[in-house]
PDB file of N, CA and C in Angstrom:
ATOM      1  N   UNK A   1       0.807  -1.205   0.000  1.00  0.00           N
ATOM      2  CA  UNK A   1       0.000   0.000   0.000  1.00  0.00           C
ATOM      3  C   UNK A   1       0.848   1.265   0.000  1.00  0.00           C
ATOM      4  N   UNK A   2       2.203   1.382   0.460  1.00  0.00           N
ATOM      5  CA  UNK A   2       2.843   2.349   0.381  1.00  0.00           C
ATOM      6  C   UNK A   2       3.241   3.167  -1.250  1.00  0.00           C
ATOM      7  N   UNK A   3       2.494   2.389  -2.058  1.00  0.00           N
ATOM      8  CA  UNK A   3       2.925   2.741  -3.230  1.00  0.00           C
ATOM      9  C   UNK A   3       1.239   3.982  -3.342  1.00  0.00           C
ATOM     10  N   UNK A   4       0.527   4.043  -2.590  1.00  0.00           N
ATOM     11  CA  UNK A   4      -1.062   4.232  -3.059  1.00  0.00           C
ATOM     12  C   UNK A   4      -1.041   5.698  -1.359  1.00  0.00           C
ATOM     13  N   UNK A   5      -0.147   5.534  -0.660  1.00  0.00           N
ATOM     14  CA  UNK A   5      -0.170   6.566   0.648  1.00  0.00           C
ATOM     15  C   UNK A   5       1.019   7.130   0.656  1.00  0.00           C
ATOM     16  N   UNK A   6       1.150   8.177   1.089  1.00  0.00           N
ATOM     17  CA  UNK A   6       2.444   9.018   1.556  1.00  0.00           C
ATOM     18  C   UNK A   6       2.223   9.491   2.596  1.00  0.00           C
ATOM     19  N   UNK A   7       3.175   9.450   3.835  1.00  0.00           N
ATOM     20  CA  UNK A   7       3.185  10.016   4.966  1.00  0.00           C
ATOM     21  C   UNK A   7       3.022  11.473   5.328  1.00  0.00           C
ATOM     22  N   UNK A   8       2.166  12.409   5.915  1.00  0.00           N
ATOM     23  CA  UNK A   8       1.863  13.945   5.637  1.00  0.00           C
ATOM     24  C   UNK A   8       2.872  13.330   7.355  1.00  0.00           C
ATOM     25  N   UNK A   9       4.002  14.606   6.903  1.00  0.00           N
ATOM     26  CA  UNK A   9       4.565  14.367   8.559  1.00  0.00           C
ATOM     27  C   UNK A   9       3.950  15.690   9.593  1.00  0.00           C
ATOM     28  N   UNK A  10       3.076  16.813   8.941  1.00  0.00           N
ATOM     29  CA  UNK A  10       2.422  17.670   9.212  1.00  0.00           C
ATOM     30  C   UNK A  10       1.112  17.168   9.949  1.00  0.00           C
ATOM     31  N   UNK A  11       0.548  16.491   8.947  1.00  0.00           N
ATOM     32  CA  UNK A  11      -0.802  15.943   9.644  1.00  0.00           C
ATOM     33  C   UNK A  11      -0.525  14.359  10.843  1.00  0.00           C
ATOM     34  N   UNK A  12       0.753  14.097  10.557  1.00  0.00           N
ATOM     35  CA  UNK A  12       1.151  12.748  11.500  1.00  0.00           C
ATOM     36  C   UNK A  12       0.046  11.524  11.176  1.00  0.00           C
ATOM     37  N   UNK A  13       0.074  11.012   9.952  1.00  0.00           N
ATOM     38  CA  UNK A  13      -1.103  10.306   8.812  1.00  0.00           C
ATOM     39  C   UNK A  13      -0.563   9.991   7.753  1.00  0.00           C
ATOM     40  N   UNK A  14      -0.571   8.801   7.421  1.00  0.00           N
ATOM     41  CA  UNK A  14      -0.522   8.339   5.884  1.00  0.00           C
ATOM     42  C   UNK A  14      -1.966   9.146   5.124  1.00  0.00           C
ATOM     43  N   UNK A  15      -1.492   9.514   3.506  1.00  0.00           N
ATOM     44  CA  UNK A  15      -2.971   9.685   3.307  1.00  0.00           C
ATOM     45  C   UNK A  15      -3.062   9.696   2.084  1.00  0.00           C
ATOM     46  N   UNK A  16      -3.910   9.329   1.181  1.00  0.00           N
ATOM     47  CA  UNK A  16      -3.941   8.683  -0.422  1.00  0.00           C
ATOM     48  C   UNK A  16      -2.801   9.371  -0.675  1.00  0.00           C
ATOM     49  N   UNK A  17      -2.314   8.889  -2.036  1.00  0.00           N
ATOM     50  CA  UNK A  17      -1.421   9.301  -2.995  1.00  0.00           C
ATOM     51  C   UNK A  17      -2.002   8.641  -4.357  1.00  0.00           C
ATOM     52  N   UNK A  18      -3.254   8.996  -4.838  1.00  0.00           N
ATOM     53  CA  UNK A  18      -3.733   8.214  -6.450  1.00  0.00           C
ATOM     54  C   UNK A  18      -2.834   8.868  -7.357  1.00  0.00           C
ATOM     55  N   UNK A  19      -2.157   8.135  -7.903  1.00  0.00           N
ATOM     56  CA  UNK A  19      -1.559   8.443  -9.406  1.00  0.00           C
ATOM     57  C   UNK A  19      -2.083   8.606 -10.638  1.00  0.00           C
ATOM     58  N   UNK A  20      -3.056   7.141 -10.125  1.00  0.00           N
ATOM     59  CA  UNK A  20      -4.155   7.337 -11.894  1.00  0.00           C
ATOM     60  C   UNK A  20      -5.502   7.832 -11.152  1.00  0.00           C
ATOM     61  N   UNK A  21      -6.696   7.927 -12.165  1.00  0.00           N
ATOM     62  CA  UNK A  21      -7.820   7.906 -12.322  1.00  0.00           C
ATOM     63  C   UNK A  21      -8.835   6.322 -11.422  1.00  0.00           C
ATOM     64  N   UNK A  22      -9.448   6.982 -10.340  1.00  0.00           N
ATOM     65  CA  UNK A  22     -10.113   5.795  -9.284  1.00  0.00           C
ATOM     66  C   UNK A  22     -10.105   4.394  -9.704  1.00  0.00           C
ATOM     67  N   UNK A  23     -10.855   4.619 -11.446  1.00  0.00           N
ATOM     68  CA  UNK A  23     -11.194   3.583 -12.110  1.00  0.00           C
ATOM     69  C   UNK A  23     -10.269   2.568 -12.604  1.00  0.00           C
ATOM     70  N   UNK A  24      -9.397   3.460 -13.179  1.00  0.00           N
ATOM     71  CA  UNK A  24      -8.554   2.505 -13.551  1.00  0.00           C
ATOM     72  C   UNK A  24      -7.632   1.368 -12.940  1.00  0.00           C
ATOM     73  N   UNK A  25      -8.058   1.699 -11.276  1.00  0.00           N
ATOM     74  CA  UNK A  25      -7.447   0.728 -10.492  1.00  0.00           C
ATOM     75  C   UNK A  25      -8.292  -0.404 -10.533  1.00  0.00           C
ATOM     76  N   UNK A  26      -8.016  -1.726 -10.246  1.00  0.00           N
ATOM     77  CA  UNK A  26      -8.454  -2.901 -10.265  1.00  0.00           C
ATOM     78  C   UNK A  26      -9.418  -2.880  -9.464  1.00  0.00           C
ATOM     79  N   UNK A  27     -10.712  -3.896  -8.824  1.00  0.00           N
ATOM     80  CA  UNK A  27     -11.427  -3.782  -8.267  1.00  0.00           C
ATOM     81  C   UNK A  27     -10.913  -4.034  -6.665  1.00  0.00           C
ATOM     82  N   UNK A  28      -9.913  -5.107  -6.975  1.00  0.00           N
ATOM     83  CA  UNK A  28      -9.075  -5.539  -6.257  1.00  0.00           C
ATOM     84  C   UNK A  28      -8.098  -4.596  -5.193  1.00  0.00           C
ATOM     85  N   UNK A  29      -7.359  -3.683  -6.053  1.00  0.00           N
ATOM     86  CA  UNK A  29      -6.373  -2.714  -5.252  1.00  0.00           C
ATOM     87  C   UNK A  29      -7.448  -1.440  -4.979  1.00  0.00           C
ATOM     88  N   UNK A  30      -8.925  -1.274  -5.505  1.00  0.00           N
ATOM     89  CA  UNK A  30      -9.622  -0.712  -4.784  1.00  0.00           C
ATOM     90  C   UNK A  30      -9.905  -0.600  -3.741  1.00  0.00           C
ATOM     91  N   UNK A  31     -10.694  -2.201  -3.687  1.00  0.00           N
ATOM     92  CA  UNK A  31     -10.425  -2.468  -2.013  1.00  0.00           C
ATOM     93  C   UNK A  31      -9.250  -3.000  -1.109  1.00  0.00           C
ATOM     94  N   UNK A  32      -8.513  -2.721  -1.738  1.00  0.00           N
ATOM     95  CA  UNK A  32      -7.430  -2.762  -0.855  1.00  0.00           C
ATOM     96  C   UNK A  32      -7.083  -1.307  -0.171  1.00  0.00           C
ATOM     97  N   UNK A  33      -6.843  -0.560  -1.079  1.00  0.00           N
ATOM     98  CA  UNK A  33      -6.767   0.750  -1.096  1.00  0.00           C
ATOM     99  C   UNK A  33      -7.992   1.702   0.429  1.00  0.00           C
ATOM    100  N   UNK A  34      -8.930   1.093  -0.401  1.00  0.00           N
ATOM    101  CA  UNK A  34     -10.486   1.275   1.104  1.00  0.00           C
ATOM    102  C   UNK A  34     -10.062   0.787   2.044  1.00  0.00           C
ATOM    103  N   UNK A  35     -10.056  -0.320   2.256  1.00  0.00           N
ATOM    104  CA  UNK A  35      -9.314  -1.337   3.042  1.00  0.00           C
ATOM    105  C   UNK A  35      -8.476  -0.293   4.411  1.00  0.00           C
ATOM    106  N   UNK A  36      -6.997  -0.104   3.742  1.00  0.00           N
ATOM    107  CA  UNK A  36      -6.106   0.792   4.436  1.00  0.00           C
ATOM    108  C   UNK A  36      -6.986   1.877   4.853  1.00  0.00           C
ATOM    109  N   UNK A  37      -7.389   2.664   3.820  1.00  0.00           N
ATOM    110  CA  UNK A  37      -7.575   4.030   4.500  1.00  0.00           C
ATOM    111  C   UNK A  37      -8.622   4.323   5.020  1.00  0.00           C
ATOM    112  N   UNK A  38      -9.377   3.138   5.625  1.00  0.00           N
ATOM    113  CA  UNK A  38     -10.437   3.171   6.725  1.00  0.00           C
ATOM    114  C   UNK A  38      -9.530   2.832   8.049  1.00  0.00           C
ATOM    115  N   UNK A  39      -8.427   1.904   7.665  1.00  0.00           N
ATOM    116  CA  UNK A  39      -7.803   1.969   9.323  1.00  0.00           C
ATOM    117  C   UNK A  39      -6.980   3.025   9.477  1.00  0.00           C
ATOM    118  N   UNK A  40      -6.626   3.942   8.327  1.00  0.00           N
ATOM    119  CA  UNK A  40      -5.992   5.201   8.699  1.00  0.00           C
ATOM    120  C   UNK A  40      -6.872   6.158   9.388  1.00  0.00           C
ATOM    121  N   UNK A  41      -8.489   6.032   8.649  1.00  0.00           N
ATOM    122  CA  UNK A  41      -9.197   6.884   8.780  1.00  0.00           C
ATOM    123  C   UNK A  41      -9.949   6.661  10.234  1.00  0.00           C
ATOM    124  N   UNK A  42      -9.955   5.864  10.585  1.00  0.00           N
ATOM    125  CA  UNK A  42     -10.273   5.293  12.059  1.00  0.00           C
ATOM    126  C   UNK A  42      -9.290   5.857  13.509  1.00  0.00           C
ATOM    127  N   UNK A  43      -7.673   6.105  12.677  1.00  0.00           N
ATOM    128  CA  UNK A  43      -7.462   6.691  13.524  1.00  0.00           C
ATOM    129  C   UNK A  43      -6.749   7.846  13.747  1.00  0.00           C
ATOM    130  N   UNK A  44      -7.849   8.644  13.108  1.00  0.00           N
ATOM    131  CA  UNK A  44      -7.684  10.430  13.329  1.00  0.00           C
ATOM    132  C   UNK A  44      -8.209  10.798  14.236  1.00  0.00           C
ATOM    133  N   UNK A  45      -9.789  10.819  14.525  1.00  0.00           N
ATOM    134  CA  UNK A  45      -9.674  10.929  15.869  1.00  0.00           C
ATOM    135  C   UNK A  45      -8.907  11.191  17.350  1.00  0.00           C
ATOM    136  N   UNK A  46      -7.843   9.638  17.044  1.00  0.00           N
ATOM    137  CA  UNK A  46      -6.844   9.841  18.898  1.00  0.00           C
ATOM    138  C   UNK A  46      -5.956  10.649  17.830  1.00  0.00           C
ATOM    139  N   UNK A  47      -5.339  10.980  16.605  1.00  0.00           N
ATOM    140  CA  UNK A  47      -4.527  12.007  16.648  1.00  0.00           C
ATOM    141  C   UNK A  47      -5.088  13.347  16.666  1.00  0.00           C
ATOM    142  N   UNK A  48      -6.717  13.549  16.948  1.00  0.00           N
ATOM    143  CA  UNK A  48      -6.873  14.518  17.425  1.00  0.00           C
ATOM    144  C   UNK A  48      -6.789  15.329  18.395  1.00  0.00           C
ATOM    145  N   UNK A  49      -7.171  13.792  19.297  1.00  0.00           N
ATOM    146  CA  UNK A  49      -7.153  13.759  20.988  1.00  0.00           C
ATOM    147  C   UNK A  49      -5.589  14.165  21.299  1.00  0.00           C
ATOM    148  N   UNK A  50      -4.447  13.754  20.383  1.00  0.00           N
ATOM    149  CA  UNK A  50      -3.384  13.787  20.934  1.00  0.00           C
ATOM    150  C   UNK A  50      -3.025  15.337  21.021  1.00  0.00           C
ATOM    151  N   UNK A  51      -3.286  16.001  19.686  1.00  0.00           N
ATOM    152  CA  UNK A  51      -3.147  17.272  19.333  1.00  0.00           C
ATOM    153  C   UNK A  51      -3.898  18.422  20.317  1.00  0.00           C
ATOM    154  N   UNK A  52      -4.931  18.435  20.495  1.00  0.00           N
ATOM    155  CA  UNK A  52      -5.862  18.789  21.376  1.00  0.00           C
ATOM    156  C   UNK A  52      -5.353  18.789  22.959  1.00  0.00           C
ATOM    157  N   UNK A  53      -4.859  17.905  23.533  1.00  0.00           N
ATOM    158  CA  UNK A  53      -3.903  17.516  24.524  1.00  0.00           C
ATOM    159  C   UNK A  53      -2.790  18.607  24.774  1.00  0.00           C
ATOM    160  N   UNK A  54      -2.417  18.534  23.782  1.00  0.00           N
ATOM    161  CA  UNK A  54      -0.787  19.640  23.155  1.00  0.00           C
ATOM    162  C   UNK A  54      -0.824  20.847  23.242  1.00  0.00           C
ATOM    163  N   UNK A  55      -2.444  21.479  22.533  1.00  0.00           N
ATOM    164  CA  UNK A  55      -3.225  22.459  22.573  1.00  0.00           C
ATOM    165  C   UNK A  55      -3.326  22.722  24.337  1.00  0.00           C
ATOM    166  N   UNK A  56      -4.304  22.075  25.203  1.00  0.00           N
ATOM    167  CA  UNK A  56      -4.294  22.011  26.400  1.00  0.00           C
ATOM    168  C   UNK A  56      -3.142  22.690  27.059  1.00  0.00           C
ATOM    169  N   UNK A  57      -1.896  21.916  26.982  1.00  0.00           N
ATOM    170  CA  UNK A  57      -0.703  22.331  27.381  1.00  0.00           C
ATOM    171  C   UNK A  57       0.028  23.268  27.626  1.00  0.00           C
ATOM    172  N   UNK A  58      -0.302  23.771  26.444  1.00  0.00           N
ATOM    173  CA  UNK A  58       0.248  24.836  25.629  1.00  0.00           C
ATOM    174  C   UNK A  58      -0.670  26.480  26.103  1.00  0.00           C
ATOM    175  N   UNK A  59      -1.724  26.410  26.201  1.00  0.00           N
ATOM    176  CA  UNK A  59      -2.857  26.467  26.620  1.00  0.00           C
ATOM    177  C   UNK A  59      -2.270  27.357  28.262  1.00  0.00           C
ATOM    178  N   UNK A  60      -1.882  26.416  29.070  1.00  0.00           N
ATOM    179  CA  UNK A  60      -1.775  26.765  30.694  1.00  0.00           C
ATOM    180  C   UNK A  60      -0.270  27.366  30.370  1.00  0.00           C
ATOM    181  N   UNK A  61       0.514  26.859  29.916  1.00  0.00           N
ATOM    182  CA  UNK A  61       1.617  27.540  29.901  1.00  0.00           C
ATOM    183  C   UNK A  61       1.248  28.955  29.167  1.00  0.00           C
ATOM    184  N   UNK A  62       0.550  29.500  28.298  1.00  0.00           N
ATOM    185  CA  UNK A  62       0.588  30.398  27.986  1.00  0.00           C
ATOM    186  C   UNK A  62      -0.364  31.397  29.207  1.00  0.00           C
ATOM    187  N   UNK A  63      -1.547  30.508  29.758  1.00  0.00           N
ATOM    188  CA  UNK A  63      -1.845  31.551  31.012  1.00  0.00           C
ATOM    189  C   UNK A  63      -1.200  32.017  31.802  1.00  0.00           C
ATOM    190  N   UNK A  64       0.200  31.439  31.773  1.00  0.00           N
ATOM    191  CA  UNK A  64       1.323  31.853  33.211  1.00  0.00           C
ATOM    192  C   UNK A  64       2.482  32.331  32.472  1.00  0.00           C
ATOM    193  N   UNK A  65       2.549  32.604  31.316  1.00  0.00           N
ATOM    194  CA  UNK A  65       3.404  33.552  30.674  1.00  0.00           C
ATOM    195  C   UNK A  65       3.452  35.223  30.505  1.00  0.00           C
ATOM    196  N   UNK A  66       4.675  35.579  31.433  1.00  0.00           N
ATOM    197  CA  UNK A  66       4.618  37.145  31.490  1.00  0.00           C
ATOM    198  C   UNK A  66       5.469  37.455  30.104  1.00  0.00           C
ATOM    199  N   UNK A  67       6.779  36.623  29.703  1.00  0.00           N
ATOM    200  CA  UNK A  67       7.469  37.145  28.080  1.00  0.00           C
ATOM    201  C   UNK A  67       6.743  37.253  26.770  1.00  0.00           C
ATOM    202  N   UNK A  68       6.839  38.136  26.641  1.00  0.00           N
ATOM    203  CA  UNK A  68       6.116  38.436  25.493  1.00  0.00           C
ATOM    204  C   UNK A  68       5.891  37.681  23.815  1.00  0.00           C
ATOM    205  N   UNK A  69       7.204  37.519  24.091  1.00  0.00           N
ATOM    206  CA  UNK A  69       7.771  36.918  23.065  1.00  0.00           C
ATOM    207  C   UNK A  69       7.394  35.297  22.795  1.00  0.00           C
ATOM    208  N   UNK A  70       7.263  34.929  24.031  1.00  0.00           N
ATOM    209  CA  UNK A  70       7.225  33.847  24.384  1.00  0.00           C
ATOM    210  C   UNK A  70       5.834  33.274  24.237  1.00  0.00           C
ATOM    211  N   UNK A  71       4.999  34.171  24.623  1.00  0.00           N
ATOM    212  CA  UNK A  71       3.504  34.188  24.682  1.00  0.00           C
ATOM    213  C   UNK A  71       3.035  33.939  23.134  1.00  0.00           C
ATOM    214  N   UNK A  72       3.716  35.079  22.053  1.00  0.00           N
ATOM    215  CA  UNK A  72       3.672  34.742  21.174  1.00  0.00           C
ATOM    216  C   UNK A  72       3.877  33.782  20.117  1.00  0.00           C
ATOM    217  N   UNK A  73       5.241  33.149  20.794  1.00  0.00           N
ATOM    218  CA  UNK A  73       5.352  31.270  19.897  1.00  0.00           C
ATOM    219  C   UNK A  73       4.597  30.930  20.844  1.00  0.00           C
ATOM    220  N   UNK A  74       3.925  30.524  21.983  1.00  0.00           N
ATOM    221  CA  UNK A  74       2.826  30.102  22.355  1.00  0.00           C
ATOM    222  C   UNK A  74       1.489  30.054  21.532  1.00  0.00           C
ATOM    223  N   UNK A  75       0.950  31.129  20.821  1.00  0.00           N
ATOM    224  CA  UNK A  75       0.095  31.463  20.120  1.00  0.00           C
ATOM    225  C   UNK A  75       0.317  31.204  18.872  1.00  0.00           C
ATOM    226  N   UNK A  76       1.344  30.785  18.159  1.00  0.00           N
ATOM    227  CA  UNK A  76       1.351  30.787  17.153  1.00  0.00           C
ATOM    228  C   UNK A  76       1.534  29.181  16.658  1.00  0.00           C
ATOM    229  N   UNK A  77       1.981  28.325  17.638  1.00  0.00           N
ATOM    230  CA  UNK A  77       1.928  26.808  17.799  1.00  0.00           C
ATOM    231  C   UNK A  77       0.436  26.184  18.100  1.00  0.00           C
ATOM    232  N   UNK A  78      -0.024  27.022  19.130  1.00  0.00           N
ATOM    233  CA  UNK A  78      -1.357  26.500  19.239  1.00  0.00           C
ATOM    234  C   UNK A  78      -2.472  26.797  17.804  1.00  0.00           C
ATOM    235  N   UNK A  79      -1.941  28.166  17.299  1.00  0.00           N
ATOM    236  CA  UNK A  79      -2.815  28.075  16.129  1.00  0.00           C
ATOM    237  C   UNK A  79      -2.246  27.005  14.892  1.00  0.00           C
ATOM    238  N   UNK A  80      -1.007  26.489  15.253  1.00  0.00           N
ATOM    239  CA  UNK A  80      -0.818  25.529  13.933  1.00  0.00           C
ATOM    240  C   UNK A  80      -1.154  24.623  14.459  1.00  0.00           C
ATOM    241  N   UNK A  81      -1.603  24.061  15.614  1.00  0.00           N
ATOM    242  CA  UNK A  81      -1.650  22.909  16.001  1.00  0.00           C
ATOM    243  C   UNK A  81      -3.273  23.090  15.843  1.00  0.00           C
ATOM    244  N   UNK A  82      -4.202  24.310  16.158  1.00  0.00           N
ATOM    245  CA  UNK A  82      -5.351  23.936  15.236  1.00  0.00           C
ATOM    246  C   UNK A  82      -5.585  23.872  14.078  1.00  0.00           C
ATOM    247  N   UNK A  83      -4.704  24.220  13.188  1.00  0.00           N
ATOM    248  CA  UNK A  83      -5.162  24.053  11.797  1.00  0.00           C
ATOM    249  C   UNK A  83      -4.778  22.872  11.597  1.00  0.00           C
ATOM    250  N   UNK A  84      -3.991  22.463  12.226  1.00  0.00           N
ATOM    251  CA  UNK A  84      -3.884  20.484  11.930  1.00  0.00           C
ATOM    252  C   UNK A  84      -4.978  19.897  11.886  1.00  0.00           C
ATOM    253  N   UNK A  85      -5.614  20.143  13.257  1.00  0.00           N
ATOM    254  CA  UNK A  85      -6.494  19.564  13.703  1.00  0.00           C
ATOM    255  C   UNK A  85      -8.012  19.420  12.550  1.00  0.00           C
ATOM    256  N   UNK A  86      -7.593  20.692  12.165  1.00  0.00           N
ATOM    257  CA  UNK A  86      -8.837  20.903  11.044  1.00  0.00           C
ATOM    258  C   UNK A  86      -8.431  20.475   9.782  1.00  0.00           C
ATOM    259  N   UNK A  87      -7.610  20.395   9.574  1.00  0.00           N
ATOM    260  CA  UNK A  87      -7.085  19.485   8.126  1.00  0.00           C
ATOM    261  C   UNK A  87      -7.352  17.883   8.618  1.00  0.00           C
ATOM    262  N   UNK A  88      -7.623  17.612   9.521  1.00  0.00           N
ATOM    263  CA  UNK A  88      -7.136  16.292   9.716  1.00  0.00           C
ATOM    264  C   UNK A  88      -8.902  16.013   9.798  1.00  0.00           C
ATOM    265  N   UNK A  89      -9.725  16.500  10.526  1.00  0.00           N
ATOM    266  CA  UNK A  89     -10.707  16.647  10.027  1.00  0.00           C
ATOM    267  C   UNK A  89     -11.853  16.871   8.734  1.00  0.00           C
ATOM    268  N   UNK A  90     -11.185  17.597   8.197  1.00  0.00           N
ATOM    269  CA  UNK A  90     -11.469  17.863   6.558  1.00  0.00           C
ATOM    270  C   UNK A  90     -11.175  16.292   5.728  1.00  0.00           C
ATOM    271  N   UNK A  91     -10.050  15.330   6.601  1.00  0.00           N
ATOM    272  CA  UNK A  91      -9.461  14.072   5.694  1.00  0.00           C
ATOM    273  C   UNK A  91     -10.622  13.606   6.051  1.00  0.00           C
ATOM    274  N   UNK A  92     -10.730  13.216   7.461  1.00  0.00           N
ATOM    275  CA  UNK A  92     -11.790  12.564   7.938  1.00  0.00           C
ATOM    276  C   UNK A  92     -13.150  12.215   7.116  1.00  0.00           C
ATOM    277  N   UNK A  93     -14.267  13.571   7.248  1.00  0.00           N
ATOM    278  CA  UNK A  93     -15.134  13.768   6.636  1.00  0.00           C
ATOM    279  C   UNK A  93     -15.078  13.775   4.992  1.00  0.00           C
ATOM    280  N   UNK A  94     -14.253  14.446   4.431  1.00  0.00           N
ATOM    281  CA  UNK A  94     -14.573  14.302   2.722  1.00  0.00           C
ATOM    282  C   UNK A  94     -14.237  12.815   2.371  1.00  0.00           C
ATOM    283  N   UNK A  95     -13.868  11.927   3.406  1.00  0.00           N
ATOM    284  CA  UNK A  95     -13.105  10.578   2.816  1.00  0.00           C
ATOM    285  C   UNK A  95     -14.492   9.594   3.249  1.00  0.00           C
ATOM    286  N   UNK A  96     -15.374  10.049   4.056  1.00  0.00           N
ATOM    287  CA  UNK A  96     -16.643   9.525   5.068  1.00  0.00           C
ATOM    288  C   UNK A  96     -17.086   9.001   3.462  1.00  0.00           C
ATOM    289  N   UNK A  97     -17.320   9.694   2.651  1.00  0.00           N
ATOM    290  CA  UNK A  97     -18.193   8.861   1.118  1.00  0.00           C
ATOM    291  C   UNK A  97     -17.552   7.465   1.056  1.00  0.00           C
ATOM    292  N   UNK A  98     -16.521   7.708   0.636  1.00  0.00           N
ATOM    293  CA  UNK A  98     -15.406   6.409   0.116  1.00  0.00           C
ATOM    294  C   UNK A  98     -15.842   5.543   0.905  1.00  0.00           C
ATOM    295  N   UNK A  99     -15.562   6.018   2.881  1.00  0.00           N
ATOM    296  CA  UNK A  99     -15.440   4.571   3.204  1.00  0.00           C
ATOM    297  C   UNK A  99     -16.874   3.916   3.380  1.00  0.00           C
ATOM    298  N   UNK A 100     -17.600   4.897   3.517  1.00  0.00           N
ATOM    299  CA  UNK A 100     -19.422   4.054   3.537  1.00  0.00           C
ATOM    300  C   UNK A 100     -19.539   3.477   2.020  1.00  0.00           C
ATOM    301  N   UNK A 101     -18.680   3.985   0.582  1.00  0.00           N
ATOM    302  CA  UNK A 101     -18.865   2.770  -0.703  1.00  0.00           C
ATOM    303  C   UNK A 101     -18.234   1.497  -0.203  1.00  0.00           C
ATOM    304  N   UNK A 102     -17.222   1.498   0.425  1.00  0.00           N
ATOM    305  CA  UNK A 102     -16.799   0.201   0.785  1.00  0.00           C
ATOM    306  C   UNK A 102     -17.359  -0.785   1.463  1.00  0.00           C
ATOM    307  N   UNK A 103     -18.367  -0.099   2.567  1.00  0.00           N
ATOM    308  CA  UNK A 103     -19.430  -0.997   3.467  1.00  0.00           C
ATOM    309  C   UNK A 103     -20.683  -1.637   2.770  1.00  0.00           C
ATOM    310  N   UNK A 104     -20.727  -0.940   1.457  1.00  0.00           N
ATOM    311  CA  UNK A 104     -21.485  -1.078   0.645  1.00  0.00           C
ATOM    312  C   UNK A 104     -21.752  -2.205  -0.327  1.00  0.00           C
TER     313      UNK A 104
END
């Protein structure tokens, strides 16, 4: 399957890599393909939880921060660490079609 995913080291997720056109894959490496990226897709979620966590963290340390500077990579990690969160979400849901064709 590594030929069909590439690792996002941003999103901390394998996540498609199609080369060709859906169809032209076999019916076979289709579901194979479904296959994987329902157990990828299964577990975004705890890398949400994990991120969210991080957020938390990040979070109290910035309530007890008097440097300014400091406050500010505080703020500026927690906002990348939500836009992860929302990309990783966005995989989640637009991929929700695919994997309910597969249950199908």
């Amino acid at each position: 399957m590594k030929e069909h995913f590439s690792y996002d080291q941003r999103l901390g997720i394998s996540i498609p890599n199609l080369e060709i056109e859906w169809a032209q894959y076999s019916e076979e490496t289709q579901q194979a393909i479904l296959f994987h990226w329902e157990k990828i897709r299964g577990s975004i979620p705890d890398r949400i939880a994990e991120l969210e966590s991080t957020i938390n963290q990040k979070q109290a340390q910035l309530s007890n921060e008097s440097n300014f500077k400091k406050s500010c990579e505080l703020n500026s990690e927690i906002a990348e660490l939500a836009s992860i969160i929302n990309d990783l979400w966005l995989w989640y849901r637009a991929n929700q079609t695919v994997s309910e064709k597969m249950h199908n």
